[in-house]
N, C-alpha and C. Protein backbone atom coordinates (compact mmCIF):
# COMPACT_ATOMS: atom_id res chain seq x y z
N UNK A 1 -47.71 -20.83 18.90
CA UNK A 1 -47.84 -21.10 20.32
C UNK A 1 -47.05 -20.00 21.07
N UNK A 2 -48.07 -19.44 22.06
CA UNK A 2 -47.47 -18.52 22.75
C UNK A 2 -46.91 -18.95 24.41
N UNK A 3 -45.12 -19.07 24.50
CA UNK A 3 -45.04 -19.64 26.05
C UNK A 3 -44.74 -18.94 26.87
N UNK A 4 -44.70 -18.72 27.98
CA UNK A 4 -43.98 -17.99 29.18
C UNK A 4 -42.53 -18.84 29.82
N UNK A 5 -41.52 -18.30 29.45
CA UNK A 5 -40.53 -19.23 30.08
C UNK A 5 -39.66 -19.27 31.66
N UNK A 6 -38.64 -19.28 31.89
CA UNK A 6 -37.95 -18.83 32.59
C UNK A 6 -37.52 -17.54 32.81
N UNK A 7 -38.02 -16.85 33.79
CA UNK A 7 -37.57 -15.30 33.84
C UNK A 7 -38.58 -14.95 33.30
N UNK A 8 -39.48 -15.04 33.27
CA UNK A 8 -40.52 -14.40 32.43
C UNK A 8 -40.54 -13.98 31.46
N UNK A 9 -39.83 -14.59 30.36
CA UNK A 9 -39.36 -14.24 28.73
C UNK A 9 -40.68 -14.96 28.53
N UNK A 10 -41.21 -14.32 27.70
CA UNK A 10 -42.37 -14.48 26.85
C UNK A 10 -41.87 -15.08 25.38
N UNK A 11 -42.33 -15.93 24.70
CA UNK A 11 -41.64 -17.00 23.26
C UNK A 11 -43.03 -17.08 22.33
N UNK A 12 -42.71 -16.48 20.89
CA UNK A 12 -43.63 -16.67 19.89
C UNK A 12 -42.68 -18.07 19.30
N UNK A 13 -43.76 -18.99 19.06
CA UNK A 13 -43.39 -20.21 18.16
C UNK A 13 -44.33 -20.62 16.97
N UNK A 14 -43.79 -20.43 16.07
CA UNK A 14 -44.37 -20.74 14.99
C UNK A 14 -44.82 -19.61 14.12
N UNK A 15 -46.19 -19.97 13.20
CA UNK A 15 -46.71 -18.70 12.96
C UNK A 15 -46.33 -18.87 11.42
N UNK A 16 -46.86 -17.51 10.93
CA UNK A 16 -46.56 -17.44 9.44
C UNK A 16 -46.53 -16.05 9.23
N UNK A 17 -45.46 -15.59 7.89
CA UNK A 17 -45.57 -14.13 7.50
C UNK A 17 -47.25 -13.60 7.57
N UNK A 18 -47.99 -14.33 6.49
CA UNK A 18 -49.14 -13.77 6.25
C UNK A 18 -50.08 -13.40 7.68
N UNK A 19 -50.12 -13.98 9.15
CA UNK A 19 -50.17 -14.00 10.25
C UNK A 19 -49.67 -13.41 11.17
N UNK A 20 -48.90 -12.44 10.65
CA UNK A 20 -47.74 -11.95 11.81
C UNK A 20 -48.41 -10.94 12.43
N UNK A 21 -49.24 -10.00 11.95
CA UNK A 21 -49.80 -9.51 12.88
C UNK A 21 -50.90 -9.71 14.04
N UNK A 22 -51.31 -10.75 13.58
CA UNK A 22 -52.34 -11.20 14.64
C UNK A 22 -51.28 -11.92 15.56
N UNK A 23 -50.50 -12.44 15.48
CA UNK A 23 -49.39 -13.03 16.71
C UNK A 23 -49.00 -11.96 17.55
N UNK A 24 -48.39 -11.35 16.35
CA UNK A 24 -47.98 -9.86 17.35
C UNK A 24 -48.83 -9.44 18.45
N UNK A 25 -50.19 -9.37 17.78
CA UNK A 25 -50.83 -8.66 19.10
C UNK A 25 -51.26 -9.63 19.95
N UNK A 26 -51.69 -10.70 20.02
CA UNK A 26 -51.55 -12.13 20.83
C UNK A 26 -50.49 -11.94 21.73
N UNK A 27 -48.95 -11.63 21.58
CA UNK A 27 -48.02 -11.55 22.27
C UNK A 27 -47.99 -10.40 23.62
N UNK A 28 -48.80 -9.22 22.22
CA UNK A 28 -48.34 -7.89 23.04
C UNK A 28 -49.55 -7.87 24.34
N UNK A 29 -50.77 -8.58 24.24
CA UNK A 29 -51.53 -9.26 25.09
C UNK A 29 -51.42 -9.89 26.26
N UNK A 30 -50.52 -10.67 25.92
CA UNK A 30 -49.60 -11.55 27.05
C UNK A 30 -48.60 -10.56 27.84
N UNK A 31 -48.16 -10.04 26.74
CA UNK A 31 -47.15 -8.65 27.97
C UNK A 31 -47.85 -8.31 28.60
N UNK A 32 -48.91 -7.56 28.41
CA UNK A 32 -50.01 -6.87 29.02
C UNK A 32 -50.50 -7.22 30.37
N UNK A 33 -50.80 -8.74 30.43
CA UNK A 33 -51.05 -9.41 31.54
C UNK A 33 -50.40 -8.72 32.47
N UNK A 34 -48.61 -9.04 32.10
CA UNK A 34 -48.33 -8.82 33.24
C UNK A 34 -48.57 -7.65 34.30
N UNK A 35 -49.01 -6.58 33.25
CA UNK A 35 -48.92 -5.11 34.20
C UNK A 35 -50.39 -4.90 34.40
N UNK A 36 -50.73 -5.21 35.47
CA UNK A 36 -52.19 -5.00 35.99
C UNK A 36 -53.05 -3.69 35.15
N UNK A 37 -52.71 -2.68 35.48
CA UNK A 37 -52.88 -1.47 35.09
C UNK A 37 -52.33 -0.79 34.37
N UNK A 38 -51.98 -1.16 32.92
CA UNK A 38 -51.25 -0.67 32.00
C UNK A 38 -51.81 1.05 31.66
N UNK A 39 -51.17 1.46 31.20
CA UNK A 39 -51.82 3.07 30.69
C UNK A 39 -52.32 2.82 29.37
N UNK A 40 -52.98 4.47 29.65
CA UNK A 40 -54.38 3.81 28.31
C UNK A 40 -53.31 3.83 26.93
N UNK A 41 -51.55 4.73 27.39
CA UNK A 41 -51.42 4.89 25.72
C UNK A 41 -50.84 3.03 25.26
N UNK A 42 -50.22 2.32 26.36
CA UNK A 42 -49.90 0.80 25.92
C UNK A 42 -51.36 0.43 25.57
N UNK A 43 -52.35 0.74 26.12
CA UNK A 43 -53.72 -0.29 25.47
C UNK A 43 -54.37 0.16 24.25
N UNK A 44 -53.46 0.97 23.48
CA UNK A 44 -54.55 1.87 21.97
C UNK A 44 -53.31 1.55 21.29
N UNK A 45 -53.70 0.23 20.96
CA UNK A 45 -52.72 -0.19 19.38
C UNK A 45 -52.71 1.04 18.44
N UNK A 46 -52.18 1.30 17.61
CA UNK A 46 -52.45 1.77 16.43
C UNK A 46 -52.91 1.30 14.87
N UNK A 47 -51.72 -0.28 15.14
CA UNK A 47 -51.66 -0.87 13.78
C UNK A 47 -52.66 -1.71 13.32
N UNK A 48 -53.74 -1.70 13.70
CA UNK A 48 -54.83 -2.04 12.83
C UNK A 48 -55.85 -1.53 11.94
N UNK A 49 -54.91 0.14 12.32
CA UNK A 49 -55.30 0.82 11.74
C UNK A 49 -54.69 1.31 9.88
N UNK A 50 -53.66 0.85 10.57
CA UNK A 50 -52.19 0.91 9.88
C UNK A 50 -51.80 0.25 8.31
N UNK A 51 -51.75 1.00 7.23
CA UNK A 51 -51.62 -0.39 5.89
C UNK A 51 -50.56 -0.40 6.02
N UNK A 52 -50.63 -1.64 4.87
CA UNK A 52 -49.18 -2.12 4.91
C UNK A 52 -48.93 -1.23 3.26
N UNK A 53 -47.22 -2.04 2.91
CA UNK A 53 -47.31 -1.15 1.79
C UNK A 53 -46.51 0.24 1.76
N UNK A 54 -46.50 0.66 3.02
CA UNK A 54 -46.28 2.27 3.01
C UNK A 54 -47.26 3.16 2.81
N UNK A 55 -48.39 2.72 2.64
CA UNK A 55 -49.21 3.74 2.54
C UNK A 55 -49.53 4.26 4.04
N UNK A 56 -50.19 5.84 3.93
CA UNK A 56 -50.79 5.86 5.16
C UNK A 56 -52.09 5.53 5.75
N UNK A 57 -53.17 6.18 4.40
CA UNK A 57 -54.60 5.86 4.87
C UNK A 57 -54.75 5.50 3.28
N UNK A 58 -56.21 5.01 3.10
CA UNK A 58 -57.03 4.51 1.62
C UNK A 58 -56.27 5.93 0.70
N UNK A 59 -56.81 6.96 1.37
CA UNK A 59 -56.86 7.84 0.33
C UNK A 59 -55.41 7.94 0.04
N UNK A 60 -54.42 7.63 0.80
CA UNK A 60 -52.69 7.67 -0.46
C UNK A 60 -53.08 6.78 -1.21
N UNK A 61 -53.76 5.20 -0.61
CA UNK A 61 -53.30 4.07 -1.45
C UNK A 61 -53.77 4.64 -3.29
N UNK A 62 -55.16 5.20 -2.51
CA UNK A 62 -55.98 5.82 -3.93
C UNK A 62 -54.98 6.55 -5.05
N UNK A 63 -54.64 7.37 -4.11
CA UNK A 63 -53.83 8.81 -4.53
C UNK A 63 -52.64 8.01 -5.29
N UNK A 64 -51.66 7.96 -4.86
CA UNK A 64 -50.36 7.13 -5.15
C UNK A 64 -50.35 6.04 -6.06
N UNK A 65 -51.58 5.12 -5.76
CA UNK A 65 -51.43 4.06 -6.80
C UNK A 65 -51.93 4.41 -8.47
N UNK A 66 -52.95 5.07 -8.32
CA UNK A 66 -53.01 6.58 -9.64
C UNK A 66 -52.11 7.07 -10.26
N UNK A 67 -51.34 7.54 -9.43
CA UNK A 67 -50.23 8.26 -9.86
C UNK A 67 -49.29 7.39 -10.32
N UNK A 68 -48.69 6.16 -10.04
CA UNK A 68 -47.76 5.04 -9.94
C UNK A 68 -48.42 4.69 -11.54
N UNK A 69 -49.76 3.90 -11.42
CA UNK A 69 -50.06 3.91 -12.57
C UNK A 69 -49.80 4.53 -14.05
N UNK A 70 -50.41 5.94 -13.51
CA UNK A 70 -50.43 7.19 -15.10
C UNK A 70 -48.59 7.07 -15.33
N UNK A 71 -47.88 7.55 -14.45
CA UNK A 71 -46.56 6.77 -15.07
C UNK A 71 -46.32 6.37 -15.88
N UNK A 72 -46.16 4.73 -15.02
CA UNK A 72 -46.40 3.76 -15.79
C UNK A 72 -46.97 3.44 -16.85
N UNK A 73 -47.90 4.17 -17.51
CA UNK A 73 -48.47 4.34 -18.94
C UNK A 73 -47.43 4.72 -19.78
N UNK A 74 -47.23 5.98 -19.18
CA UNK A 74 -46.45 6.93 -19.87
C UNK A 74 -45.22 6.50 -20.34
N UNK A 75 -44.43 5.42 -19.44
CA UNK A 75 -43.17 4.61 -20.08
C UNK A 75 -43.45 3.19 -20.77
N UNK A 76 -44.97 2.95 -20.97
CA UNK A 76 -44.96 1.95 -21.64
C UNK A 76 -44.96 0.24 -20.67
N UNK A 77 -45.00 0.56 -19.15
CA UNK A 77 -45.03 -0.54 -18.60
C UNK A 77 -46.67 -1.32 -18.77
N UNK A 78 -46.72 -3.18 -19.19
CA UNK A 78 -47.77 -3.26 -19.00
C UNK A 78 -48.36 -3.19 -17.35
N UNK A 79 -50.04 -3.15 -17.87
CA UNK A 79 -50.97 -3.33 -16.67
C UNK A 79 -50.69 -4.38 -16.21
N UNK A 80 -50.47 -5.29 -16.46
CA UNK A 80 -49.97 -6.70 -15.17
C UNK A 80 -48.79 -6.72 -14.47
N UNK A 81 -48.12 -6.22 -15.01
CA UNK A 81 -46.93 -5.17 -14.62
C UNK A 81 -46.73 -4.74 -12.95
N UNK A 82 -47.76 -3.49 -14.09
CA UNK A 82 -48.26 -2.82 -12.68
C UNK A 82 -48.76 -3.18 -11.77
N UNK A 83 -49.78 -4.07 -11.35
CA UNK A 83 -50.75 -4.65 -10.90
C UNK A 83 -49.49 -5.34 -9.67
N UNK A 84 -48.69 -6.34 -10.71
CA UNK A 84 -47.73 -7.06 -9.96
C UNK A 84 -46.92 -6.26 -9.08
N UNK A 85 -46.13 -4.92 -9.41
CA UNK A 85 -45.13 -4.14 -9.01
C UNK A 85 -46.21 -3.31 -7.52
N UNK A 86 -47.23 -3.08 -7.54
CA UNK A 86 -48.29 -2.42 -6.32
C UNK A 86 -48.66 -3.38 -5.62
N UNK A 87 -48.86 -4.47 -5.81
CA UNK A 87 -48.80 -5.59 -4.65
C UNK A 87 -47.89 -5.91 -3.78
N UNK A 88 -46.50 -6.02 -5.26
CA UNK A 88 -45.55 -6.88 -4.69
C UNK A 88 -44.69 -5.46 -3.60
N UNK A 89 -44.27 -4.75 -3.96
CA UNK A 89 -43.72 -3.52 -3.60
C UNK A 89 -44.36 -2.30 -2.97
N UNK A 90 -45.46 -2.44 -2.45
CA UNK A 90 -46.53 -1.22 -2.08
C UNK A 90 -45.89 0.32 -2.70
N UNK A 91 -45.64 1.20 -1.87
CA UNK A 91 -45.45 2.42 -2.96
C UNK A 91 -43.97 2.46 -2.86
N UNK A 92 -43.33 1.60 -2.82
CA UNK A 92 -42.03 1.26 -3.57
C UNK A 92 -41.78 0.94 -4.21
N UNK A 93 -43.20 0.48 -4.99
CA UNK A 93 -43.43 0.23 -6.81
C UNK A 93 -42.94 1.95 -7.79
N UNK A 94 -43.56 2.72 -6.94
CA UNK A 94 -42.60 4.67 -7.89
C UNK A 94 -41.67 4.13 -7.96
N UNK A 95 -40.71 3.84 -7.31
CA UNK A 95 -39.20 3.63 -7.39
C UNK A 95 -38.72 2.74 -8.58
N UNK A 96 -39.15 1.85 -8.87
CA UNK A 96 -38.86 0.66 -9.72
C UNK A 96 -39.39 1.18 -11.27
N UNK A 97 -40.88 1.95 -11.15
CA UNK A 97 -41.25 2.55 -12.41
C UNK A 97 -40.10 4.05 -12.51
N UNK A 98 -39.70 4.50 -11.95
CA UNK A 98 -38.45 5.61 -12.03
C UNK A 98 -36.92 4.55 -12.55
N UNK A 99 -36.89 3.59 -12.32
CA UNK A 99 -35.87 2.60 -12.93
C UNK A 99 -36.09 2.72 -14.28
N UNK A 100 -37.61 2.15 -14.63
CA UNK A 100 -37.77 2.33 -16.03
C UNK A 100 -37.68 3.32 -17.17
N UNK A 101 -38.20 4.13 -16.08
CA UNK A 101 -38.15 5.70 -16.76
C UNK A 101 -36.43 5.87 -17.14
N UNK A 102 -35.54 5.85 -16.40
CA UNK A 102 -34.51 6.27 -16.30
C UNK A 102 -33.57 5.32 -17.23
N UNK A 103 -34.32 3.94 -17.62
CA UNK A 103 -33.48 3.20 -18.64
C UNK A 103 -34.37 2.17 -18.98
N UNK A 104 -35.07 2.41 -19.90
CA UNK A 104 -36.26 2.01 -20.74
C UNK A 104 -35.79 0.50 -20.91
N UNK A 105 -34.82 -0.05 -21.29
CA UNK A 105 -34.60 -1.30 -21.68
C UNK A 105 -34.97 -2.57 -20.58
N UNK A 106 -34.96 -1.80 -19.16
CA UNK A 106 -35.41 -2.69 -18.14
C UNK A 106 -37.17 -2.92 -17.78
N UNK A 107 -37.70 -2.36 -18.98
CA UNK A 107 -38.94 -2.53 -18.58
C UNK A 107 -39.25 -4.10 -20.03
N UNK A 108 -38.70 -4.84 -19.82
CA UNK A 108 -38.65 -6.30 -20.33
C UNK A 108 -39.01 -7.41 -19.62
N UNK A 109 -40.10 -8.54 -19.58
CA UNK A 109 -40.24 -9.38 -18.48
C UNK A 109 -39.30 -10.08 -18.41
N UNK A 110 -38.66 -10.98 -16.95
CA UNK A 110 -37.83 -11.45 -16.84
C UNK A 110 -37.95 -13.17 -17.21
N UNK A 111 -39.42 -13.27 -17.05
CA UNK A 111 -39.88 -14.78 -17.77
C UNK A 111 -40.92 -14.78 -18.52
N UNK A 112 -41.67 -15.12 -19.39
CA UNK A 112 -42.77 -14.75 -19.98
C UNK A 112 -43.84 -14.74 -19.31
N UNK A 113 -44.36 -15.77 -18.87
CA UNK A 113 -45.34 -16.22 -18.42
C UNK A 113 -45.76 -14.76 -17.03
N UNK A 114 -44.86 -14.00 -16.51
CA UNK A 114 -44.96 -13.24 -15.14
C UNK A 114 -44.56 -12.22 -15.54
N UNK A 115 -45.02 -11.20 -14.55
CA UNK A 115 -45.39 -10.15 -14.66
C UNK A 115 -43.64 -9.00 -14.33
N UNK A 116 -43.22 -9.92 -13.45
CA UNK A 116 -41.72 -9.66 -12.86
C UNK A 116 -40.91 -9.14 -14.34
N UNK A 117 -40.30 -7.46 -13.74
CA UNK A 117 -39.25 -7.13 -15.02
C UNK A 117 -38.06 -6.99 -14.67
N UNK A 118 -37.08 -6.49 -15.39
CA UNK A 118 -35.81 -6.83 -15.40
C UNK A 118 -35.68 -4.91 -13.89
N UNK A 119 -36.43 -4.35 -14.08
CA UNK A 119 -36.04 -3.30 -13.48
C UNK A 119 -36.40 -3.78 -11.64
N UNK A 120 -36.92 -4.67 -11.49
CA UNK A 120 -37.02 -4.78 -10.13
C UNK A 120 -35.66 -5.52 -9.66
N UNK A 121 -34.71 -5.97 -10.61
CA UNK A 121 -33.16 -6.48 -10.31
C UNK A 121 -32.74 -5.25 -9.37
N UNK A 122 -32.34 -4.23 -10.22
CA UNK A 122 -31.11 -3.27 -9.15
C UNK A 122 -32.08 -2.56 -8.10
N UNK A 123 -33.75 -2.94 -7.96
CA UNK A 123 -34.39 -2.39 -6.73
C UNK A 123 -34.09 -3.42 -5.59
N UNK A 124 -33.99 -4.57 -5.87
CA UNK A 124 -33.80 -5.71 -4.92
C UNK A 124 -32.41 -5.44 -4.48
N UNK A 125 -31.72 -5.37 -5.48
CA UNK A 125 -29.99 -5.20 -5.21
C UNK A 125 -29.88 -4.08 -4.25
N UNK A 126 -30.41 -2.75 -4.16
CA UNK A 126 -30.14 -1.36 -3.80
C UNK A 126 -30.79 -1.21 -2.72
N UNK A 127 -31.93 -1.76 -2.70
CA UNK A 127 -33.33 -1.47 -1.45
C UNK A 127 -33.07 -3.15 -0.55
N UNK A 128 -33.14 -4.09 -1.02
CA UNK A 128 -33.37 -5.03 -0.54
C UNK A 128 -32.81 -5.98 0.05
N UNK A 129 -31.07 -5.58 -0.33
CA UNK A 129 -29.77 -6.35 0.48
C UNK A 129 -29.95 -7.66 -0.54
N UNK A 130 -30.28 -8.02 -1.62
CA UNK A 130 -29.92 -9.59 -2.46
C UNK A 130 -28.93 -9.18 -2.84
N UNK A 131 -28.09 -10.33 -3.14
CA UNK A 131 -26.35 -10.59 -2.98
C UNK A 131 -25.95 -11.70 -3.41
N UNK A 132 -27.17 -12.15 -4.07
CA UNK A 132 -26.91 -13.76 -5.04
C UNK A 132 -28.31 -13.33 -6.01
N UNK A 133 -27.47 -14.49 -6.75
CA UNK A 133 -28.59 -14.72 -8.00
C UNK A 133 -29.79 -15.21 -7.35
N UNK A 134 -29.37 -16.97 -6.55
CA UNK A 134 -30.65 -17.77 -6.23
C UNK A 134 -31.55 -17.01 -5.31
N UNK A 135 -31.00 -15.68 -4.51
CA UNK A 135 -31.52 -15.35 -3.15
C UNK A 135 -33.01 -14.44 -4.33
N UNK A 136 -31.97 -13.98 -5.28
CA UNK A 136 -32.75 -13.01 -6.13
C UNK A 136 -34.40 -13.50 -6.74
N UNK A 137 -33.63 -14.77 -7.30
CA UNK A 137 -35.17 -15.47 -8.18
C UNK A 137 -36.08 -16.43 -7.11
N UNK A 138 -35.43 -16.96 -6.29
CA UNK A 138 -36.29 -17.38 -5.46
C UNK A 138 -36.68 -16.90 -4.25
N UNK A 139 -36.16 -16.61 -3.76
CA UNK A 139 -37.10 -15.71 -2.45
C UNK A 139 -37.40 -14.30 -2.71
N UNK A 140 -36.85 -13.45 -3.43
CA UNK A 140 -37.06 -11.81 -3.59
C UNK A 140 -38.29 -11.68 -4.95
N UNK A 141 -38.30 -12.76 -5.84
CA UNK A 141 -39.16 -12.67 -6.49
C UNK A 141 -39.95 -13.87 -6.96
N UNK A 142 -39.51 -14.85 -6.44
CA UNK A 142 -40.08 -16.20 -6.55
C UNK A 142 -40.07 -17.15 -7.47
N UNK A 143 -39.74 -16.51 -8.58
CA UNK A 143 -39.75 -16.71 -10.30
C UNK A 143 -39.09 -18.54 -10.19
N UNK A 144 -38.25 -18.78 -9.43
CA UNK A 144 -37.71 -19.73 -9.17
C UNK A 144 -38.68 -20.94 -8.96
N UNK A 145 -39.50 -20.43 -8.07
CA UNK A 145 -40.45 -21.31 -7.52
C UNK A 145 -41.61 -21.78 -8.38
N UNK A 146 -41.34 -20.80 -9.16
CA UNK A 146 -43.14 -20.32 -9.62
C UNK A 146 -42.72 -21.14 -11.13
N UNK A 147 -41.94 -21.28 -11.99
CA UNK A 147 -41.60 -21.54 -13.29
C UNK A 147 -40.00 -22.29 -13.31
N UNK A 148 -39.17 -23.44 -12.88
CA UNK A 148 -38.29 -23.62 -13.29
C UNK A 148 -37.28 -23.45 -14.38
N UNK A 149 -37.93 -24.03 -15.45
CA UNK A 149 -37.34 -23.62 -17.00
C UNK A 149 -37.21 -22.40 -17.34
N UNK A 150 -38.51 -21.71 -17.03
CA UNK A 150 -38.31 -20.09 -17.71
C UNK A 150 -36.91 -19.21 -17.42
N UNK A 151 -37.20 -19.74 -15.59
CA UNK A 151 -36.13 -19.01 -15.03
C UNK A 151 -34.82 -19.52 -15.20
N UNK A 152 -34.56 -20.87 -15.25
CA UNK A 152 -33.34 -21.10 -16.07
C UNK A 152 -32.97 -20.61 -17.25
N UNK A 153 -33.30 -20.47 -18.03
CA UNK A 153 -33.45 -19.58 -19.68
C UNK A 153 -33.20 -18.01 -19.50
N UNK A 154 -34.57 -17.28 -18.06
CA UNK A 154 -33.93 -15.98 -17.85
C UNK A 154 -32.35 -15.64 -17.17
N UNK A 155 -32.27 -16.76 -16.40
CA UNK A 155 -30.80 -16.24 -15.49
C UNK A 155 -29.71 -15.96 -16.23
N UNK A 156 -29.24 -16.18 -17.46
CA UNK A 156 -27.89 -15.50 -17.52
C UNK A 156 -28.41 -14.06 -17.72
N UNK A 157 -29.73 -13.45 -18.13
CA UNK A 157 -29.63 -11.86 -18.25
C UNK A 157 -30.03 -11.12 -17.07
N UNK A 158 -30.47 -11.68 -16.12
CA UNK A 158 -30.27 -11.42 -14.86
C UNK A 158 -28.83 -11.69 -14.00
N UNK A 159 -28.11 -12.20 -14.20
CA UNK A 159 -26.71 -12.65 -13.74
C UNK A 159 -26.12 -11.10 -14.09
N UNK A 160 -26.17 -10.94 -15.52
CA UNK A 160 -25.28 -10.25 -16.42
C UNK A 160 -25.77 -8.96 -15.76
N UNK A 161 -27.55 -8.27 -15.27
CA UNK A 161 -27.14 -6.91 -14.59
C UNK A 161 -26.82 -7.05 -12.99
N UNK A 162 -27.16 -8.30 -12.07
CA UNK A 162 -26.09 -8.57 -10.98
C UNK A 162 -24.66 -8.35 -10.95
N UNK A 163 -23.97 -8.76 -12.06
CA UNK A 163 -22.64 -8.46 -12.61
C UNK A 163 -22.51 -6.70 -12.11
N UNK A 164 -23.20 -6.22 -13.30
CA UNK A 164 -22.93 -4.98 -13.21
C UNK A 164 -23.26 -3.88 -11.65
N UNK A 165 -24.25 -4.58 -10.80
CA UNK A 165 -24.72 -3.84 -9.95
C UNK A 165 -23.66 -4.45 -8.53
N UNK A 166 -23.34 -5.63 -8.85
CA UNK A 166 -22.79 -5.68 -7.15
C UNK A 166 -20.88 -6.07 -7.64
N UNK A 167 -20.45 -5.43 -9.05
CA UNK A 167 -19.42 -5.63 -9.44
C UNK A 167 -18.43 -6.91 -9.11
N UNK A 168 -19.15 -8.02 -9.78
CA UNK A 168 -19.03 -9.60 -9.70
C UNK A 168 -18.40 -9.23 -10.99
N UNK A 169 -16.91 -10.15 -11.21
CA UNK A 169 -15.74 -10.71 -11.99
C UNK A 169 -17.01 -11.92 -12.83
N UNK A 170 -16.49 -12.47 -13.92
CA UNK A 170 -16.87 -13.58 -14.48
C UNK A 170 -17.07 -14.57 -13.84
N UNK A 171 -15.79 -15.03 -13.12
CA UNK A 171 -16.15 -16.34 -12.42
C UNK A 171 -17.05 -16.13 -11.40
N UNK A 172 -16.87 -14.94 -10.59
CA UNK A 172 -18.52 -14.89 -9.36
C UNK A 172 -19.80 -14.96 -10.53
N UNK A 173 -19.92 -14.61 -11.44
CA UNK A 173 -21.21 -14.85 -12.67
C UNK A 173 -21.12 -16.10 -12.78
N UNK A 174 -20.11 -17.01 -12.93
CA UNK A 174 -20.43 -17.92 -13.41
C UNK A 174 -21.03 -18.94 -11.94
N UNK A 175 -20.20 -18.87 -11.27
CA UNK A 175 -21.03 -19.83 -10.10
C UNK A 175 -21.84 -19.02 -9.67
N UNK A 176 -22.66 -18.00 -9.24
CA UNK A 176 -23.95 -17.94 -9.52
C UNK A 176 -24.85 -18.27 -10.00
N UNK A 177 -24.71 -18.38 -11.48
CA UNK A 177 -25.65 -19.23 -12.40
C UNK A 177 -25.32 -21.03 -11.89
N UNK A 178 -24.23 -21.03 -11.91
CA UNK A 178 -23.93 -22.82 -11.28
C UNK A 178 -25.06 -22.87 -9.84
N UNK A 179 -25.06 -22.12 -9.14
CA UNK A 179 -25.74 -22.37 -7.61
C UNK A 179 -27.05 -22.26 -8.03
N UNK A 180 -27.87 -21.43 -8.83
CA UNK A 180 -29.05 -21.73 -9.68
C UNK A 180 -29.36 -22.59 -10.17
N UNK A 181 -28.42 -23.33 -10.92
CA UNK A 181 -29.12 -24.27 -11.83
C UNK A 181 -28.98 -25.10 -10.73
N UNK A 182 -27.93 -25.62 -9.93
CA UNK A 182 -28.16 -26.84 -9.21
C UNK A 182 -29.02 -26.91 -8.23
N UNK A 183 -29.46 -25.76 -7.67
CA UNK A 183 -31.09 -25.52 -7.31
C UNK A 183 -32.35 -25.96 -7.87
N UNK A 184 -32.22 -25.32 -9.24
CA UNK A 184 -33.11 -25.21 -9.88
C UNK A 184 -33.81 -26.80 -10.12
N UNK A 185 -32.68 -27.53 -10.31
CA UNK A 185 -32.68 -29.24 -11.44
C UNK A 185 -32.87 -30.01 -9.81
N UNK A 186 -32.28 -29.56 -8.44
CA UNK A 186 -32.73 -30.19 -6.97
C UNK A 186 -34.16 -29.81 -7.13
N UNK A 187 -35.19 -28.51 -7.72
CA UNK A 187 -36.34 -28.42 -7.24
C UNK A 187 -37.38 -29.56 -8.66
N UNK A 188 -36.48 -29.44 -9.80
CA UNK A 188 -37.12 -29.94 -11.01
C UNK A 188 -37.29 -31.66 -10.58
N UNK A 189 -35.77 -32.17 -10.20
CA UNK A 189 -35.93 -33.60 -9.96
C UNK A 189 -37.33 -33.89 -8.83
N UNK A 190 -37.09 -33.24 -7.63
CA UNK A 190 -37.80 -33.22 -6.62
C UNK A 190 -39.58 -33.22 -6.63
N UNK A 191 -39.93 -32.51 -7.38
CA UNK A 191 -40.99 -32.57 -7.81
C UNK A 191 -41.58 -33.42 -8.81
N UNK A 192 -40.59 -34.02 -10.10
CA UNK A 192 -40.70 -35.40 -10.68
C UNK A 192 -40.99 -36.38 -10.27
N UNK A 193 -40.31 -36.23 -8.90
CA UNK A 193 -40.20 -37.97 -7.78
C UNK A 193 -41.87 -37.96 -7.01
N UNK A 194 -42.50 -36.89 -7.55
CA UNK A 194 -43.97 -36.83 -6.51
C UNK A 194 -44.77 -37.52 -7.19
N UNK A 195 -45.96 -38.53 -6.86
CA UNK A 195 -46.28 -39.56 -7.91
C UNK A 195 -47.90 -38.59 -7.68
N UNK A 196 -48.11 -39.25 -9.13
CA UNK A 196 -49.55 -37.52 -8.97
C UNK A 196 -50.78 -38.35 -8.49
N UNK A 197 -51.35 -37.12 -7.89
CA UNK A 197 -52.70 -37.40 -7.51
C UNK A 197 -53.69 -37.82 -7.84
N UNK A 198 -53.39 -37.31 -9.46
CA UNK A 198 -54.58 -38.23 -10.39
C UNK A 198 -54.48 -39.51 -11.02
N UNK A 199 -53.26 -39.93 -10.27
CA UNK A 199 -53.00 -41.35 -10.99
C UNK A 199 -52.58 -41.15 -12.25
N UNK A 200 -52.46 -40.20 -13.05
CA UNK A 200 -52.04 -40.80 -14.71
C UNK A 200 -50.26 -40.35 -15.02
């Protein structure tokens, strides 16, 4: 919902990531109003032109994601991997396959079942401002959300290169993993208590 308030502050309410650009320009619409005769350069958006990702036009996505790929061969990352790391990271996926390159042991999944490896840890840590374990598995990569158990099982070897990257003592390792699990067993109970749809 788009309001006009007091003073003429204009208010986006609601909305969703996946949506944000169509609000945006909904909004920038409403600015618009106000100036009768805006100039032509406020009325020639650009960004619909615009990917996301970092790319600039098809032909980087083409170009770059090729290249990101052949890499990625070359150190042995799988194709779901990849697939996952160019979605999830647009061409800030090079960066994470240069992790691997640079220390092969992080190209290990972090749960089985997903595509998520241990080398997108110190990209989140370095690029992304995470500063906890839980911030790490559940919102920066979801793993939390997506698989309870696994990710309980992965977190102490994710803890252990948090340790090393944001120079956490034992006891910050250890309640980290404590603020996880008691997350983790709040999302496990929580979802137990839902009585199923199919009746059985």
């Amino acid at each position: 919902m788009i309001v006009e308030g007091p003073a003429g502050v204009i208010t986006l309410v609601g909305g969703k990531l996946t949506n944000y650009r169509i609000m945006a320009g909904q909004v920038i619409e409403k600015v618009l109003e106000k100036f009768p005769q805006p100039t032509a350069a406020l009325r020639q958006s650009k960004t619909r032109r615009l990917m996301l990702g970092g790319w600039s036009d098809r032909n980087d996505f083409l170009t770059t994601t090729a290249d990101i790929a052949a890499k990625a061969r070359r150190v042995s990352i799988e194709p779901a991997t990849v697939d996952h790391l160019i979605a999830s990271y647009g061409k800030d996926a090079q960066l994470i396959v240069d992790i691997v390159e640079n220390k092969p042991s992080l190209n290990q999944r972090i749960c089985p079942d997903f595509p998520n490896i241990l080398a997108e840890v110190p990209f989140c840590v370095l690029n992304e401002m995470a500063v906890s374990l839980e911030d790490l598995l559940f919102r920066r990569m979801r793993l939390a959300a997506l698989h309870q158990s696994q990710c309980l099982e992965a977190a102490p070897k994710v803890a252990q290169l948090m340790q090393g990257l944001l120079s956490w003592d034992d006891a910050r390792t250890a309640l980290e993993l404590a603020a996880l699990e008691k997350s983790l067993n709040e999302h496990i109970s929580s979802f137990s208590a839902v009585p199923s749809l199919t009746g059985g």
